[in-house]
Protein backbone atom coordinates (compact mmCIF):
# COMPACT_ATOMS: atom_id res chain seq x y z
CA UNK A 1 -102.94 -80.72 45.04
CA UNK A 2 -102.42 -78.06 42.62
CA UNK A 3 -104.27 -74.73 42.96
CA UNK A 4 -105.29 -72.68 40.54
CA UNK A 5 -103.68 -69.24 39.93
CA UNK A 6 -104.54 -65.94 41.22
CA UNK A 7 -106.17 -63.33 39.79
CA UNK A 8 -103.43 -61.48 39.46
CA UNK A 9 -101.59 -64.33 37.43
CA UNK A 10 -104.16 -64.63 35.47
CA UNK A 11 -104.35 -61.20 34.51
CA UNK A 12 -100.33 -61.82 33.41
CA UNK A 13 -100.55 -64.87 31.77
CA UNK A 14 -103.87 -63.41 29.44
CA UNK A 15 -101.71 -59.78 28.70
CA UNK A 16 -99.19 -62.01 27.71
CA UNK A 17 -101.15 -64.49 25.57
CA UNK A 18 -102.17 -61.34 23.74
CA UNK A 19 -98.77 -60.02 23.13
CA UNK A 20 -97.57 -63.39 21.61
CA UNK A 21 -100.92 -64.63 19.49
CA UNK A 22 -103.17 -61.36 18.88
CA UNK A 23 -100.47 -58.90 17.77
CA UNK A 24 -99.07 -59.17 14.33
CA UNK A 25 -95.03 -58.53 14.82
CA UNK A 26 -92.91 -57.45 12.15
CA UNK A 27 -90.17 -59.64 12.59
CA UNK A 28 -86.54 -58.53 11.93
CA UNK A 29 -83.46 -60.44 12.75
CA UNK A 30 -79.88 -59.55 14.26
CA UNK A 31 -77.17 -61.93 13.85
CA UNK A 32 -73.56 -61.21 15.80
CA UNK A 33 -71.99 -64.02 14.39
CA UNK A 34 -72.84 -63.45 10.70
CA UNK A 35 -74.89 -60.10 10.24
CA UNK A 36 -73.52 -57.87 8.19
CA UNK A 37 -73.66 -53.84 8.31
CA UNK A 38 -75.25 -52.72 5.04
CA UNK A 39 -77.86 -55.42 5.99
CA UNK A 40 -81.63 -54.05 6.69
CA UNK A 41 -82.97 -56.96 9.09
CA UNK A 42 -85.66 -58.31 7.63
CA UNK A 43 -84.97 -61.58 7.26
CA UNK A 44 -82.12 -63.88 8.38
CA UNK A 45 -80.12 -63.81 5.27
CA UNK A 46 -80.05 -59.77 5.46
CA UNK A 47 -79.73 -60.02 9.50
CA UNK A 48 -78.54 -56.81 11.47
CA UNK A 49 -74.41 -57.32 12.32
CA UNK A 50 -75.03 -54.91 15.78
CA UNK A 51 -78.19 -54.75 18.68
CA UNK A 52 -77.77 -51.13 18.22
CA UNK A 53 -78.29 -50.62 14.48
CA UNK A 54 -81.17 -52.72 15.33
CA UNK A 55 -83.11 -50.84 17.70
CA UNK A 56 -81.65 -47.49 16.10
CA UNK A 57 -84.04 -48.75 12.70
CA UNK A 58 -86.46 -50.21 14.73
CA UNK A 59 -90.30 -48.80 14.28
CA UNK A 60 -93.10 -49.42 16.45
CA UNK A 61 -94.30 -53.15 16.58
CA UNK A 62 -90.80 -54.49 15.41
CA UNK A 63 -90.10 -57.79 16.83
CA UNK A 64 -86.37 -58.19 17.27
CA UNK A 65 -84.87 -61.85 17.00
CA UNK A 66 -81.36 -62.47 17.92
CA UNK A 67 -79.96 -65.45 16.85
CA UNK A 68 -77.81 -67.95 19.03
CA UNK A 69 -76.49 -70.97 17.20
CA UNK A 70 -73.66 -71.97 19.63
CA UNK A 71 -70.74 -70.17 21.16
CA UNK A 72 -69.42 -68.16 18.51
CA UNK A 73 -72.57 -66.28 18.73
CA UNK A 74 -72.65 -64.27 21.42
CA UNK A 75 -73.44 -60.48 21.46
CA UNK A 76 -70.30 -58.65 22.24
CA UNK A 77 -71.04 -55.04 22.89
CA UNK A 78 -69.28 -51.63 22.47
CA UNK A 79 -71.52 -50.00 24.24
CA UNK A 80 -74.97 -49.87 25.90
CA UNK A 81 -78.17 -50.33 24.05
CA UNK A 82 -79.89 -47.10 24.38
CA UNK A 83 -83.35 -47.55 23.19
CA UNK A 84 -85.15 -44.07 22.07
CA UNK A 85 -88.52 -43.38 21.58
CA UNK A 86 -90.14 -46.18 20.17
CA UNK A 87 -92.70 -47.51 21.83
CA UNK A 88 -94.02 -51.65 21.50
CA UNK A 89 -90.50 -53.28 20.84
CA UNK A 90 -89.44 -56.79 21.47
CA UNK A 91 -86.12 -58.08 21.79
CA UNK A 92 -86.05 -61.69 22.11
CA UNK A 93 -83.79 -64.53 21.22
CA UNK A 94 -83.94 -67.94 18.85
CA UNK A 95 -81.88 -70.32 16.90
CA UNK A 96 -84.41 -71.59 14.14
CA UNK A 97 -87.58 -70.02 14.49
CA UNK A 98 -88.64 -66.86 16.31
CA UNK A 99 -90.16 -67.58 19.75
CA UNK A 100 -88.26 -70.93 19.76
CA UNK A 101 -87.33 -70.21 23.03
CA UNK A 102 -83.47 -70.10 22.96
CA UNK A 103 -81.61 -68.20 24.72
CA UNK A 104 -79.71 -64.95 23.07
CA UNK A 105 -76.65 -64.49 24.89
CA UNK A 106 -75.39 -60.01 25.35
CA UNK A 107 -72.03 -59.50 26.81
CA UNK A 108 -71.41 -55.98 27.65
CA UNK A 109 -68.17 -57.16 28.02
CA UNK A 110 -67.26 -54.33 30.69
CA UNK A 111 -67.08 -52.02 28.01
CA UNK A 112 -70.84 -51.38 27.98
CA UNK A 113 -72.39 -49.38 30.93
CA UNK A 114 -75.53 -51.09 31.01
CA UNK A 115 -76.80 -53.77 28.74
CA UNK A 116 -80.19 -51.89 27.76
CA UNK A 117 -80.97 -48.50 28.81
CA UNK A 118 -84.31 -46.79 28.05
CA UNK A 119 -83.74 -42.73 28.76
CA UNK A 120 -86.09 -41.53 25.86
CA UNK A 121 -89.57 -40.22 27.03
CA UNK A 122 -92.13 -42.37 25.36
CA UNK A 123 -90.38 -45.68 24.68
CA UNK A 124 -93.03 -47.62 26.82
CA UNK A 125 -94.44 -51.31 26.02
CA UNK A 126 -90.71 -52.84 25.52
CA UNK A 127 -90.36 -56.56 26.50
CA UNK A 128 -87.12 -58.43 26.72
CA UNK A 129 -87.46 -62.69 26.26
CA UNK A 130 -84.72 -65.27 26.57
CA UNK A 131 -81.61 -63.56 26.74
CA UNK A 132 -78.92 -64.09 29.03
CA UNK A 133 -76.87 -60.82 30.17
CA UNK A 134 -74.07 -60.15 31.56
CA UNK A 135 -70.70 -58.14 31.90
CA UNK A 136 -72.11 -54.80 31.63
CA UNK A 137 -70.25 -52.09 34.32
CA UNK A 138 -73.73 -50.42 35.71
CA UNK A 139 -76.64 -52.14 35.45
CA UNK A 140 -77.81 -54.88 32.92
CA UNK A 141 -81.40 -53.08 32.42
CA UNK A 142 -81.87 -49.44 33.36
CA UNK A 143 -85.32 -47.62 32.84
CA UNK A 144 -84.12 -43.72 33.40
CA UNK A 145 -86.76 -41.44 31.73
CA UNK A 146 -90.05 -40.56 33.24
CA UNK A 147 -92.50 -42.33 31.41
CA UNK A 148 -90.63 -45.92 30.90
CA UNK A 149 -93.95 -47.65 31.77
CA UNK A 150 -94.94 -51.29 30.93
CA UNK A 151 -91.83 -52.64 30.35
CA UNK A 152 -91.76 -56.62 30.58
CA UNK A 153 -88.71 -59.11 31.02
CA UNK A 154 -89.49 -62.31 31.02
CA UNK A 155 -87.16 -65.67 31.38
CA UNK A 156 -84.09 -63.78 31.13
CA UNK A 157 -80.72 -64.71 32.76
CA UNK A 158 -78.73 -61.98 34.18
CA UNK A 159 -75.48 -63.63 35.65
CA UNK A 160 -73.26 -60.76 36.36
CA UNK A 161 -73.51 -56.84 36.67
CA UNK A 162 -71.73 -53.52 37.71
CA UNK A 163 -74.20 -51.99 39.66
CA UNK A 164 -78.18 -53.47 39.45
CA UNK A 165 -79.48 -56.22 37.76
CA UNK A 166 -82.99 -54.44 36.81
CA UNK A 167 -83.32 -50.46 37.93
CA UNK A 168 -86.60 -49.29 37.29
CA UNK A 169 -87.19 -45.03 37.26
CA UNK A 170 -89.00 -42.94 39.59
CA UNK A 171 -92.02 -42.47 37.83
CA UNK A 172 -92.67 -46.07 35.98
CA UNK A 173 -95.52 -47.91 36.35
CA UNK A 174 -96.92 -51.39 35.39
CA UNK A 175 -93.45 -53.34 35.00
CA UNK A 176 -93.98 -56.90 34.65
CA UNK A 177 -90.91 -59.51 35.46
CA UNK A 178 -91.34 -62.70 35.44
CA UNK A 179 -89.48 -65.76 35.25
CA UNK A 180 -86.27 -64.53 35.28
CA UNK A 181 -82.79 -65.22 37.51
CA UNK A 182 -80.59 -62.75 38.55
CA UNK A 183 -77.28 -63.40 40.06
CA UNK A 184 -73.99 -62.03 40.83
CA UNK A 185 -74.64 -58.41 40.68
CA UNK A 186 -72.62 -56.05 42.54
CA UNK A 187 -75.46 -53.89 43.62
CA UNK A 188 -78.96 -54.68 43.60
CA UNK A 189 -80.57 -57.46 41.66
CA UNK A 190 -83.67 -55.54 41.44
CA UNK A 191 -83.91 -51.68 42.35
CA UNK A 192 -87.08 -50.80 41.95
CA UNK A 193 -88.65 -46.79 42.21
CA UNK A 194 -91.48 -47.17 39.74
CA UNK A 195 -95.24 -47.91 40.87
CA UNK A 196 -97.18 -51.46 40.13
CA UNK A 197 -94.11 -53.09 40.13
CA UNK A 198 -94.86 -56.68 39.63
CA UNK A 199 -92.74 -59.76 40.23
CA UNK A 200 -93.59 -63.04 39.97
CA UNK A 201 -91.78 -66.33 39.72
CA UNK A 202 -88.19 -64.98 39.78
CA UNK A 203 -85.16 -66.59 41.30
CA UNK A 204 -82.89 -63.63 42.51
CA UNK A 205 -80.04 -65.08 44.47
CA UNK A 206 -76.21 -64.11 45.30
CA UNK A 207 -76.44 -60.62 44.94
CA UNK A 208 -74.26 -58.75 46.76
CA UNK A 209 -76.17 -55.84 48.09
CA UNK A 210 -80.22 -56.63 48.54
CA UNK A 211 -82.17 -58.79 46.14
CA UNK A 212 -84.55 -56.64 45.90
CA UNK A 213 -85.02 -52.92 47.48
CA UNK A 214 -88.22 -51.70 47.11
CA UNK A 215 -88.67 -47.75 46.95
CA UNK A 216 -92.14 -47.35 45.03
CA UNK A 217 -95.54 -48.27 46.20
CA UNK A 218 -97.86 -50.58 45.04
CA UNK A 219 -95.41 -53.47 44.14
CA UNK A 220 -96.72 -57.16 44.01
CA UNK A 221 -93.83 -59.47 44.76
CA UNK A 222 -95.68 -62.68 44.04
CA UNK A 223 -94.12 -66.67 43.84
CA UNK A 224 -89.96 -65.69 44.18
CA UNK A 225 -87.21 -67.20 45.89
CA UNK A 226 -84.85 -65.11 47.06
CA UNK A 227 -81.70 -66.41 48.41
CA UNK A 228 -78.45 -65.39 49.59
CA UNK A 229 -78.25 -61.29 49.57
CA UNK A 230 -77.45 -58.77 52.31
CA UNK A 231 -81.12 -58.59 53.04
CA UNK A 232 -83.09 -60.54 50.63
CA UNK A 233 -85.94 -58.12 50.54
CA UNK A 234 -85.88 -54.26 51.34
CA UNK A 235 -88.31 -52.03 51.36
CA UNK A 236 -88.04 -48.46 52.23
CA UNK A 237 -90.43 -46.33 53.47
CA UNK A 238 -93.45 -46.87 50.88
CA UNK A 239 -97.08 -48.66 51.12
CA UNK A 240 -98.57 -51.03 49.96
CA UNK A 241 -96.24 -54.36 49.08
CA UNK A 242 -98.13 -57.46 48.90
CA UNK A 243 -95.62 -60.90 49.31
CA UNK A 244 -97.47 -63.70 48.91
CA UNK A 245 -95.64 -67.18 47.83
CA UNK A 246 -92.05 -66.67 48.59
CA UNK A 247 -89.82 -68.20 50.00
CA UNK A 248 -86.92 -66.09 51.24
CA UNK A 249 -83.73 -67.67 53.02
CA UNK A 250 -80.22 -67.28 53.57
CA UNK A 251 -79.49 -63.78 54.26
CA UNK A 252 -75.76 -63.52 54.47
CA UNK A 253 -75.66 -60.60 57.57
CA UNK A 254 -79.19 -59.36 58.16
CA UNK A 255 -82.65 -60.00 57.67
CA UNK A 256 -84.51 -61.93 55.26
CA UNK A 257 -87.17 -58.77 55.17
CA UNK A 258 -86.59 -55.76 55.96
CA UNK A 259 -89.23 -52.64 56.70
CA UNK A 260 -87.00 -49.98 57.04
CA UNK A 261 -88.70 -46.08 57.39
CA UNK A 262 -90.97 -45.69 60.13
CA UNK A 263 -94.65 -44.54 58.29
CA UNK A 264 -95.09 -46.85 56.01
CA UNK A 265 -97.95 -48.95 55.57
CA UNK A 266 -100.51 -51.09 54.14
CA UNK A 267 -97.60 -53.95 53.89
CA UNK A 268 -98.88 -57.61 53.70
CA UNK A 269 -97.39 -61.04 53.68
CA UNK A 270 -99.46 -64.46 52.81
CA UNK A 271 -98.16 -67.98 52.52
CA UNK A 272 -94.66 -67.30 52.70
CA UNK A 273 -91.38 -68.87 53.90
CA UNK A 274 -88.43 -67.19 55.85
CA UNK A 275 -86.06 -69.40 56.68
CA UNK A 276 -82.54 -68.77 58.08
CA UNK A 277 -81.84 -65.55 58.30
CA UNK A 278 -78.16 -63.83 59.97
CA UNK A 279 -80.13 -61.51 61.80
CA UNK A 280 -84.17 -61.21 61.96
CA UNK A 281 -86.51 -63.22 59.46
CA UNK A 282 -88.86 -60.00 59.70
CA UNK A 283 -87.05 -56.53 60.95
CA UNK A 284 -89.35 -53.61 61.31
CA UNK A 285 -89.27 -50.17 62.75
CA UNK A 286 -91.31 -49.41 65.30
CA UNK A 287 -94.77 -47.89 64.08
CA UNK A 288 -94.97 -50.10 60.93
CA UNK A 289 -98.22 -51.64 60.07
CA UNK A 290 -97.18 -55.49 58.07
CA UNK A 291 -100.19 -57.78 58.17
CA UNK A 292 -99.23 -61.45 57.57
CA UNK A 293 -102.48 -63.83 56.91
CA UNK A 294 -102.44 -67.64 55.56
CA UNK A 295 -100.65 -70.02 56.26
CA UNK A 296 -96.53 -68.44 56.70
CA UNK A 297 -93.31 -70.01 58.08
CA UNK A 298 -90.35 -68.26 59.93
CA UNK A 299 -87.40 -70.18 61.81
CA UNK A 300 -83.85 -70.47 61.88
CA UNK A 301 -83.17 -66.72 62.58
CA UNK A 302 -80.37 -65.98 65.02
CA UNK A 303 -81.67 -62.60 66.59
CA UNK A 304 -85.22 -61.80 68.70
CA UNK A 305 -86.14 -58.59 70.29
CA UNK A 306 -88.99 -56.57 72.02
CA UNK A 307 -89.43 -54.22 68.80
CA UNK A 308 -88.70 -56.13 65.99
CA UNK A 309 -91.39 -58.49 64.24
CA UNK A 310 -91.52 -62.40 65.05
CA UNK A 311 -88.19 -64.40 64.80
CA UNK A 312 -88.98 -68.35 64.71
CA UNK A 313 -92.59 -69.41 64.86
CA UNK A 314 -94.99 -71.29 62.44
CA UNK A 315 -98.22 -69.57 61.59
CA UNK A 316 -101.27 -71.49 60.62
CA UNK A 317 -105.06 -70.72 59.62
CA UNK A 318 -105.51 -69.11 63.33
CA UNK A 319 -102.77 -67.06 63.20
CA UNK A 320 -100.67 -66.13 66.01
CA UNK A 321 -98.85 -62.99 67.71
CA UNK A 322 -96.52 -65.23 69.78
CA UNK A 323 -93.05 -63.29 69.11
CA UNK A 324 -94.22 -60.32 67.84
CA UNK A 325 -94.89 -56.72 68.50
CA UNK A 326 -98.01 -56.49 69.35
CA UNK A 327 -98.47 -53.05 68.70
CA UNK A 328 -97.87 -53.62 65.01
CA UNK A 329 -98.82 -56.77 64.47
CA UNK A 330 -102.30 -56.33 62.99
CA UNK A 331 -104.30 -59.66 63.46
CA UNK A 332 -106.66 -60.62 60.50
CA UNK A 333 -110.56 -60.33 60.56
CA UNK A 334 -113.10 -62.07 58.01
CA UNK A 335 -110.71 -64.89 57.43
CA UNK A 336 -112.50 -67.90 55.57
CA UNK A 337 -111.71 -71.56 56.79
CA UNK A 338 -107.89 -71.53 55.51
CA UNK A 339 -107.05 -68.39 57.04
CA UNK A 340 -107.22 -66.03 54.49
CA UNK A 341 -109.31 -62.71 54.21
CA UNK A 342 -112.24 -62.92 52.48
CA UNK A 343 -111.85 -59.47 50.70
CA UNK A 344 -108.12 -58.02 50.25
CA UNK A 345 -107.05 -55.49 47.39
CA UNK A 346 -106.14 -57.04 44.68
CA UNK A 347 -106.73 -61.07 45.58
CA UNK A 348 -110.39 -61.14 46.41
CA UNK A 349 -111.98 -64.57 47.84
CA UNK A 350 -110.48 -67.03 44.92
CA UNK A 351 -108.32 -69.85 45.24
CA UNK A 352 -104.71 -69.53 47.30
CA UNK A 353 -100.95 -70.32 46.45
CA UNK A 354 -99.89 -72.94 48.98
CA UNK A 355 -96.95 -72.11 50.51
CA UNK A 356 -93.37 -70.58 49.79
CA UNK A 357 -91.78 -71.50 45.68
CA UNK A 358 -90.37 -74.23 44.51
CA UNK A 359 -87.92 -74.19 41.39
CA UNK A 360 -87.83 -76.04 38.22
CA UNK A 361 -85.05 -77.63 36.97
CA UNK A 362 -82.76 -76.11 33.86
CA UNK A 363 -83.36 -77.78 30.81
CA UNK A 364 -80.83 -79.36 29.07
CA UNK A 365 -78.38 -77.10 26.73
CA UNK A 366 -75.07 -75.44 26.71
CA UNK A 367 -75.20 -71.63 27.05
CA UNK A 368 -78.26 -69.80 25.41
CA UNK A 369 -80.30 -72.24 25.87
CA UNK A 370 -81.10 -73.11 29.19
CA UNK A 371 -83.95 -72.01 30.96
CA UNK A 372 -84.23 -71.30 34.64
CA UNK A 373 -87.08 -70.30 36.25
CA UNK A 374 -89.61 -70.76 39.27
CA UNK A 375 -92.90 -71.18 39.74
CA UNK A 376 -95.17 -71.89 42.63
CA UNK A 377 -97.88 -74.80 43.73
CA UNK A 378 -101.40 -73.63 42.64
């Protein structure tokens, strides 16, 4: 049966509901097949040749649409996208109509250092929809200035990278990333050092450092599979992550989750999945507080020891501390009849995510116009 969504989800799906129907967009138009250079982008016939002369003209409310319309037009770039200090821009891509839903497709063509970069104080409130990145010799999205907050990328494909997929800066908040895979990075495929990070229903697989390292606190890692990375979740010495709906498998030579910095705290997991992991499902140092409720699953881990969390057990409704530390293992109190707490920071006493993330299907469509993302049973 499906459940409903979480508050939190909810909260997403309405900010986003706003951004698409209750804000008037200017619309302007960037064609790399086509465009020409003494163009001004405001409509498709007078499209923008380059992404750059785009955002360089770009005001505040500007809705960028970059057209795909097969293979000849992909984005080849020169060099990164720097964005400056314009706050509320979209880039997203299309074929006939803005918000179509086709895929734009960016190669930084390892030429560019990242595929966007946002370094100017002050460009807050940028989203990035359906486009697929790749090629770029850092990272493919890199928020470096102090006050890159509320940035949202949503059902984008990032297939290849120098360094990170998504880098978020020390000193973000609010980032919102959802729907979106990220493979084949050489670092990372999300690095993230900004507070409220949120991520939910993301498939982040094949990376070949973590698939995601966590260095901020607050972040909300909600409805993801991650698959295949060195670790396939990091987090490093900071408080309060909340995992709840994941499933997270396959770590190629350690953990599936991994608490690293003794200290840390406030760390939770609900409903989730590990599932064959190299070394532990759940590695923590000693002192760490990690509070799993619901209904979770761990097995198929190769390692088990006195000090680490639990290896291979299923955890219902009652909850158990067979396998783990006892001394950090922090058992559950006011649980309702499913096993979950009645009052927890930021879920409350609503309905629950059954467990782990499933995947949907790509549609049908050569390249631009797929779409690949996850989702969870409600």
């Amino acid at each position: 049966m499906k459940k409903r969504l979480n508050i939190v989800a909810l909260l997403v799906a309405f900010s986003l509901l706003l951004s698409t129907f209750c804000f008037a967009y200017n619309e302007t138009y960037v064609d790399c097949q086509l465009g020409t250079g003494d163009s001004d982008g405001s409509s498709e016939a007078n499209a923008w040749q380059s992404l750059q002369e785009a955002a360089d003209e770009a005001a505040a409310g500007d809705r960028i649409n970059i057209e795909y319309d097969g293979a000849g037009w992909i984005c080849t770039l020169t060099s990164t996208i720097d964005l400056d200090a314009i706050a509320n821009l979209t880039f997203q891509g299309y074929s006939a109509t803005p918000g179509d839903g086709t895929y734009a497709v960016i190669d930084g063509d390892s030429v560019a250092v990242n595929i966007f970069s946002g370094a100017a104080s002050g460009n807050a409130n940028q989203t990035l929809r359906h486009i697929s990145m790749g090629g770029s010799t850092g990272d493919a999205i890199v928020t470096d200035g102090s006050s890159q907050d509320f940035w949202n990328v949503v059902e984008c494909i990032i297939t290849t990278a120098g360094d990170d997929g998504i880098q978020s800066c020390n000193g973000c908040s609010e980032h919102y990333y959802i729907g979106n895979e990220v493979t084949g990075t050489t670092g990372h495929g999300f690095s993230l050092a900004g507070a409220q990070e949120n991520l939910l229903d993301n498939y982040i697989h094949d990376t070949t450092v973590y698939n995601i390292r966590v260095g901020a606190a607050d972040i909300r890692i909600y409805g993801n599979i991650l698959d295949t990375g060195t670790y396939n979740l990091y987090i490093d010495n900071q408080v309060r992550t909340t995992i709840y709906g994941n499933t997270l498998y396959n770590s190629t030579s350690n953990s599936n989750m991994y608490l690293h910095n003794s200290g840390s705290d406030d760390h939770v997991g609900i409903n989730n999945i590990f599932d064959t992991a190299a070394d532990y499902n759940i590695n923590g140092v000693s002192g760490y507080t990690f509070k799993i409720y619901g209904y979770n699953n761990l097995s198929n881990s190769t390692t088990s020891a006195t000090n680490n969390f639990a290896t291979t057990m299923d955890l219902g409704g009652g909850q158990t501390e067979t396998g783990m530390n006892t001394t950090t293992f922090q058992p559950p109190s006011a649980l309702d009849d499913l096993g979950y707490p009645l009052a927890f920071q930021g879920l409350g006493a609503g309905p629950h995510r059954e467990i782990g993330a499933i995947m949907y299907e790509e549609t049908a469509g050569g390249a631009g116009t797929g779409s690949l993302s996850v989702s969870t049973n409600f």
